[in-house]
N, C-alpha and C. Protein backbone atom coordinates (compact mmCIF):
# COMPACT_ATOMS: atom_id res chain seq x y z
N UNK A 1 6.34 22.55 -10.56
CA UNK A 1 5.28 21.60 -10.34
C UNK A 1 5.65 20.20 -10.83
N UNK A 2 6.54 19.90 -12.07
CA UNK A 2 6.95 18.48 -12.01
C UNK A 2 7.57 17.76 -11.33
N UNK A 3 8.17 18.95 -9.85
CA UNK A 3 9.13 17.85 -9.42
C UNK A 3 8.07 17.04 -7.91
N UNK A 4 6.69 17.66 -8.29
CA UNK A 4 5.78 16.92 -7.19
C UNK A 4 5.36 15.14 -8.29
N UNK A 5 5.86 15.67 -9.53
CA UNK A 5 5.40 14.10 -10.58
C UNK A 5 6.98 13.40 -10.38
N UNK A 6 8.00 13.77 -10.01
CA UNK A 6 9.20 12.97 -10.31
C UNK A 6 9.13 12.36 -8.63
N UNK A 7 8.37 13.26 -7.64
CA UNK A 7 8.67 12.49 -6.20
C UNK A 7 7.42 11.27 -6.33
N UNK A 8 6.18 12.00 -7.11
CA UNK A 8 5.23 10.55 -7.33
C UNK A 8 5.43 9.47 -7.77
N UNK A 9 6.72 9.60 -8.85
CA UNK A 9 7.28 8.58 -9.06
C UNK A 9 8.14 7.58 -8.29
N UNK A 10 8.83 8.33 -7.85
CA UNK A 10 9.44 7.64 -7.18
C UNK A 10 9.02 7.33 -5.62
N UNK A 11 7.67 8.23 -5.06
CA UNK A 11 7.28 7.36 -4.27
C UNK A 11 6.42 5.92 -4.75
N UNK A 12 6.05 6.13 -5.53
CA UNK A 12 5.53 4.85 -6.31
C UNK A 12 6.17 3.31 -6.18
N UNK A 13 7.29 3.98 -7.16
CA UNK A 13 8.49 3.09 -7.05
C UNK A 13 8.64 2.13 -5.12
N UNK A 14 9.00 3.01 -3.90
CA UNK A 14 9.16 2.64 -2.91
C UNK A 14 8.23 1.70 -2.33
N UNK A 15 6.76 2.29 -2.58
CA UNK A 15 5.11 1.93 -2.10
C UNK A 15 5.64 0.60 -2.91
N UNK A 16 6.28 0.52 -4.18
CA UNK A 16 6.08 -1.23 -4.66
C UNK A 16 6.72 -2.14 -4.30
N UNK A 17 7.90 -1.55 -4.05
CA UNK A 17 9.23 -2.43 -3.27
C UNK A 17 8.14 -2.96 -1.62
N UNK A 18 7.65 -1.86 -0.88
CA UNK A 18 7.32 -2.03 0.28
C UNK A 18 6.09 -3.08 -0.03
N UNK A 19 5.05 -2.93 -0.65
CA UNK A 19 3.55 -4.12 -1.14
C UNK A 19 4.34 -5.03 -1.77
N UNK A 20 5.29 -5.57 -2.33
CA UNK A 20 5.92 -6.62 -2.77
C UNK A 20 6.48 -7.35 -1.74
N UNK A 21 6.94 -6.54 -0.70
CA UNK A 21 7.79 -7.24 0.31
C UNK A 21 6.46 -7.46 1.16
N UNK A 22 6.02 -7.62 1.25
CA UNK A 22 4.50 -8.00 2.41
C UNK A 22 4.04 -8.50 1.80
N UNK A 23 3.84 -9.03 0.33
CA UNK A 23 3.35 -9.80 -0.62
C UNK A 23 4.11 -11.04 -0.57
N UNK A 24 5.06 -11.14 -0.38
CA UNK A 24 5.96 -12.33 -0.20
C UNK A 24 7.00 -12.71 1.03
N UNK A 25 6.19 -11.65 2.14
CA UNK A 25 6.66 -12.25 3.08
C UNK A 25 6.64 -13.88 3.60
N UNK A 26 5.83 -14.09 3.29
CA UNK A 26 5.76 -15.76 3.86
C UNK A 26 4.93 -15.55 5.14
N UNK A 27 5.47 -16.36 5.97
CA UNK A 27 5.07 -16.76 7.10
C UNK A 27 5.55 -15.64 8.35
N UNK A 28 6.57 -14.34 7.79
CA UNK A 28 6.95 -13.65 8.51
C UNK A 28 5.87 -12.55 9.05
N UNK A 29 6.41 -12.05 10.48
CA UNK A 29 5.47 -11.16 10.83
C UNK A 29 5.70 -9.64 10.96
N UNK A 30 5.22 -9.45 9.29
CA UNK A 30 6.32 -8.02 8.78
C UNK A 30 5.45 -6.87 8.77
N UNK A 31 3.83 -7.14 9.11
CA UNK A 31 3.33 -5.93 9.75
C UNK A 31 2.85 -5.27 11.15
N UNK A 32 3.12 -4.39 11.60
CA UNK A 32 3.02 -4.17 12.96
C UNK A 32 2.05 -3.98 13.01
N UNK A 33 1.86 -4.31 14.84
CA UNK A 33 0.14 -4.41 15.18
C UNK A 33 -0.05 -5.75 14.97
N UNK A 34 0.43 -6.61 14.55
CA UNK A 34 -0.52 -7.99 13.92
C UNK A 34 0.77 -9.25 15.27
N UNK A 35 0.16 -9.69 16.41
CA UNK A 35 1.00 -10.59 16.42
C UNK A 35 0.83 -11.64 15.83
N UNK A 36 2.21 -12.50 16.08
CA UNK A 36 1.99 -14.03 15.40
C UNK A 36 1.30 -15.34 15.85
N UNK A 37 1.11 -14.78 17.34
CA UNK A 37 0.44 -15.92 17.46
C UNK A 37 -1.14 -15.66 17.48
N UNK A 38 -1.99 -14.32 17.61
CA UNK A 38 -3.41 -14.36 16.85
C UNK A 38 -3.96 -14.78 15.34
N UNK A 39 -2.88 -14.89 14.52
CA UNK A 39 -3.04 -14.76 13.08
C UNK A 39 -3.06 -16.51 12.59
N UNK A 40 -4.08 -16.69 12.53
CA UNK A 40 -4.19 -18.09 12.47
C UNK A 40 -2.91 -18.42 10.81
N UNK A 41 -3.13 -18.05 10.18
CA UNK A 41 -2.80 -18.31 8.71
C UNK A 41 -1.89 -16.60 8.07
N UNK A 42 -0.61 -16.62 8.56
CA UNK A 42 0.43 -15.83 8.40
C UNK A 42 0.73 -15.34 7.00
N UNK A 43 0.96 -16.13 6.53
CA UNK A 43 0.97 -16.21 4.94
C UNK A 43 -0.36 -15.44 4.16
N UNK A 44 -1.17 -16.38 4.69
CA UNK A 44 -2.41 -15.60 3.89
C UNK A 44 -2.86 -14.18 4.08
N UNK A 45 -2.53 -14.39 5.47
CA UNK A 45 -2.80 -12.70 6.10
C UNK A 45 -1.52 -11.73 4.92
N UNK A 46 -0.43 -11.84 5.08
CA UNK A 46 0.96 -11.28 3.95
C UNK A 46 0.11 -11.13 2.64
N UNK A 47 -0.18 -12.39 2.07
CA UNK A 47 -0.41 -12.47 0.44
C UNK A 47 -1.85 -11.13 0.33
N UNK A 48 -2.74 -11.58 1.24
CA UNK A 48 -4.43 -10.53 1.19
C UNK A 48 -3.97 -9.23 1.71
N UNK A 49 -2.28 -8.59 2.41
CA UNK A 49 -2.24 -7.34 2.61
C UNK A 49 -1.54 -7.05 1.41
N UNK A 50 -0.79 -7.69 1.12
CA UNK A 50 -0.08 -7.17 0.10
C UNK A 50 -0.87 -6.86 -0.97
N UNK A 51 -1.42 -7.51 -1.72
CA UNK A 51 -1.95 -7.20 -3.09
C UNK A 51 -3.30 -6.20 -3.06
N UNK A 52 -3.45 -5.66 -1.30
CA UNK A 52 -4.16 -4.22 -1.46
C UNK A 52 -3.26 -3.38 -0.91
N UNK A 53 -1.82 -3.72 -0.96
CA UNK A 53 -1.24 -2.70 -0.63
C UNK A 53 -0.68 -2.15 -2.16
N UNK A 54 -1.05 -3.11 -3.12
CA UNK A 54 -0.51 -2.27 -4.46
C UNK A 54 -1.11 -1.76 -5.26
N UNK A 55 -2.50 -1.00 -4.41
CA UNK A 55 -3.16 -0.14 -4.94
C UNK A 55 -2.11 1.23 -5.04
N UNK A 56 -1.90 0.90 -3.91
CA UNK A 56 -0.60 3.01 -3.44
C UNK A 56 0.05 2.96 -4.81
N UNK A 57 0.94 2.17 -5.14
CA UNK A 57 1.94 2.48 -6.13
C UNK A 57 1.26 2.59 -7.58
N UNK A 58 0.41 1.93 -7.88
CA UNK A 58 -0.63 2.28 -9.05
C UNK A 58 -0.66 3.13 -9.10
N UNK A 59 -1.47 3.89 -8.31
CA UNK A 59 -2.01 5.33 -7.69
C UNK A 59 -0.56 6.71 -8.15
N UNK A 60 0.16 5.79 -7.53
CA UNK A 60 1.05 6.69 -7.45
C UNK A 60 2.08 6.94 -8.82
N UNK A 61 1.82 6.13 -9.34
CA UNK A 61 2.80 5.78 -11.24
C UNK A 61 1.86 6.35 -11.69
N UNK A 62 0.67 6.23 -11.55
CA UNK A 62 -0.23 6.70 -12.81
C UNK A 62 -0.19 8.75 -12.42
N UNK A 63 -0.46 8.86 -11.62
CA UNK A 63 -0.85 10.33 -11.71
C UNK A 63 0.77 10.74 -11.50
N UNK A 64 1.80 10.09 -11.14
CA UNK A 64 3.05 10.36 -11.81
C UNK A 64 3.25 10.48 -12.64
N UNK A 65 3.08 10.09 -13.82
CA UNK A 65 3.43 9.51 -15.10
C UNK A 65 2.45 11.01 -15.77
N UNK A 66 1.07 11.12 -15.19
CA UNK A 66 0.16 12.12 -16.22
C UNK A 66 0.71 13.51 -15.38
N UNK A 67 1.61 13.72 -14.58
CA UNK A 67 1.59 14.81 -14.00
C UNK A 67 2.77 15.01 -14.64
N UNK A 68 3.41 14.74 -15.50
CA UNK A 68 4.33 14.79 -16.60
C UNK A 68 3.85 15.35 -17.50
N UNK A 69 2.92 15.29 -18.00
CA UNK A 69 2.85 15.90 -19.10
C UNK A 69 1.60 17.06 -18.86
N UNK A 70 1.28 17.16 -17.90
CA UNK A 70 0.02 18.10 -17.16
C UNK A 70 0.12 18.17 -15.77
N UNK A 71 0.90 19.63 -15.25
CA UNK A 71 2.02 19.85 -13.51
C UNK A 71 0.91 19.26 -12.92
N UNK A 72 -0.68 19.94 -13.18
CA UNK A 72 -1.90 19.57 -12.12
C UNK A 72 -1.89 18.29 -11.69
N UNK A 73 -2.12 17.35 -12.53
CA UNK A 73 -2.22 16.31 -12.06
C UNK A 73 -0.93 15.46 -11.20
N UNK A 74 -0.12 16.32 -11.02
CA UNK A 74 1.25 15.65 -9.45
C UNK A 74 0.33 16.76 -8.17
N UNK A 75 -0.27 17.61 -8.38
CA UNK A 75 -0.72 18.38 -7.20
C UNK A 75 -1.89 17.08 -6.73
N UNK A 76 -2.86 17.03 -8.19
CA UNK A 76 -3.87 16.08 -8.04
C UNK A 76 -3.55 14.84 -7.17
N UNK A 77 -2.14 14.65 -7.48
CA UNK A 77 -2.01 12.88 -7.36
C UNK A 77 -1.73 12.76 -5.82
N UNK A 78 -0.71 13.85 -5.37
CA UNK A 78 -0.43 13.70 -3.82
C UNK A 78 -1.71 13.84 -3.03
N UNK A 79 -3.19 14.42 -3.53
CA UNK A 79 -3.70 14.65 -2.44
C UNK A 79 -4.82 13.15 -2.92
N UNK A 80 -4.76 12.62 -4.05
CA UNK A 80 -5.44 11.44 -4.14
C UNK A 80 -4.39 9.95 -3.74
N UNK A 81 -3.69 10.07 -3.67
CA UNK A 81 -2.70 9.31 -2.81
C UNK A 81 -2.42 9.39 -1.18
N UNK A 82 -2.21 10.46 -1.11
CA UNK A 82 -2.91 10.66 0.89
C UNK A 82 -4.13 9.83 1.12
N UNK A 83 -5.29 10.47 0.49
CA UNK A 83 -6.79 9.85 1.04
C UNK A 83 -6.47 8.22 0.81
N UNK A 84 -5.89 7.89 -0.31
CA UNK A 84 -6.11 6.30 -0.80
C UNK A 84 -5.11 5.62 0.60
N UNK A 85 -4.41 6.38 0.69
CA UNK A 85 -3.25 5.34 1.83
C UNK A 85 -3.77 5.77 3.08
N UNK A 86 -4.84 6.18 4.00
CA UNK A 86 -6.05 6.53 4.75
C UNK A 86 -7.13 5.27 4.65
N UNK A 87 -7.40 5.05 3.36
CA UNK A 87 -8.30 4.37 2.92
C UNK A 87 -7.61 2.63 3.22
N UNK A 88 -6.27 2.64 2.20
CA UNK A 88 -6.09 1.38 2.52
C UNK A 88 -5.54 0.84 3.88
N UNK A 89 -5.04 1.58 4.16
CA UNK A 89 -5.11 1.75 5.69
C UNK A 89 -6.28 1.07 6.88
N UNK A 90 -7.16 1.79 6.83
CA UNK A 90 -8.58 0.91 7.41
C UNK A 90 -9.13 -0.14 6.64
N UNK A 91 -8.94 -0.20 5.30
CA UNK A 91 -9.11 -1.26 4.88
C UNK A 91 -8.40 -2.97 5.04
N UNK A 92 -6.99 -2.37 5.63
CA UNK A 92 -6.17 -3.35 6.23
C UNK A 92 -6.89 -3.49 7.88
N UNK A 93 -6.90 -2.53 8.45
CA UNK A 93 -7.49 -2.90 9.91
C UNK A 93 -8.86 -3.53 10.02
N UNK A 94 -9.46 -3.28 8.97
CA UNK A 94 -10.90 -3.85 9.08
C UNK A 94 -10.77 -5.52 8.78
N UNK A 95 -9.73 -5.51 7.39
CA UNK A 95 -10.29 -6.92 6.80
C UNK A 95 -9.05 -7.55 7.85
N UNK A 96 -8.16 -7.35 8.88
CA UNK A 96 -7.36 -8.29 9.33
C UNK A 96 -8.32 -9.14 10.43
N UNK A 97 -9.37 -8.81 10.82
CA UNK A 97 -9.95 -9.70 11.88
C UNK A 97 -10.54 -10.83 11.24
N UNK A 98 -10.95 -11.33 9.98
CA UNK A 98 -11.14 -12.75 9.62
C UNK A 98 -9.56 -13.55 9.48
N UNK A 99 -8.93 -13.03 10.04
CA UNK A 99 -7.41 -13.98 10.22
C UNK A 99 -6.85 -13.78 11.55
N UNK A 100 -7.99 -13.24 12.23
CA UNK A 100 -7.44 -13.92 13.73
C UNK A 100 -7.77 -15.04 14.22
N UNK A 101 -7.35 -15.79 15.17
CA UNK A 101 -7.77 -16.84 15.76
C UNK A 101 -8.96 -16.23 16.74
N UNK A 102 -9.60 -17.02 16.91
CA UNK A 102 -11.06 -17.04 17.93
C UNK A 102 -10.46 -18.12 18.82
N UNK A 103 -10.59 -17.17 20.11
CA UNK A 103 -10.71 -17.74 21.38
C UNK A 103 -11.82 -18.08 22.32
């Protein structure tokens, strides 16, 4: 059962590399689904996905980290880490339409 806390970890780890890099994308258009020319403000759209995309890796260090010292909580963490990346998920599709352009 710890080695479901050593993959939480280290999916953690990945989920931060990946919300960091969409956090500082800039002006690039580094999530799919989104073109560049609806997105009035590129950047902003990057900076407002990113920093709810680093809920996952939270998520994912913390019940890593306690599923270390208690196996349950890495069983716990993968299935509260599924729903949350579900969650932030529509939470990205919902909040991207105040950064489209209106035609």
């Amino acid at each position: 059962m710890a080695i479901l806390s050593v993959l939480l970890l280290m999916a953690g780890m990945l989920l931060g590399v990946f919300a960091l890099a969409v956090r500082f994308a800039g002006d690039n258009a580094i999530l799919s689904g989104i073109r560049q020319g609806d997105v009035s403000d590129m950047a902003a759209l990057n900076r407002w996905a990113g920093n709810r995309l680093l809920v996952l890796p939270v998520v994912a260090l913390a019940f890593g980290a306690a599923g270390l010292r208690e196996p349950l909580y890495g069983v716990a963490g993968l299935f509260v880490l599924l729903v949350a990346g579900f969650g932030i998920i529509g939470w990205l599709m919902l909040g991207t339409e105040r950064f489209r352009v209106s035609r």
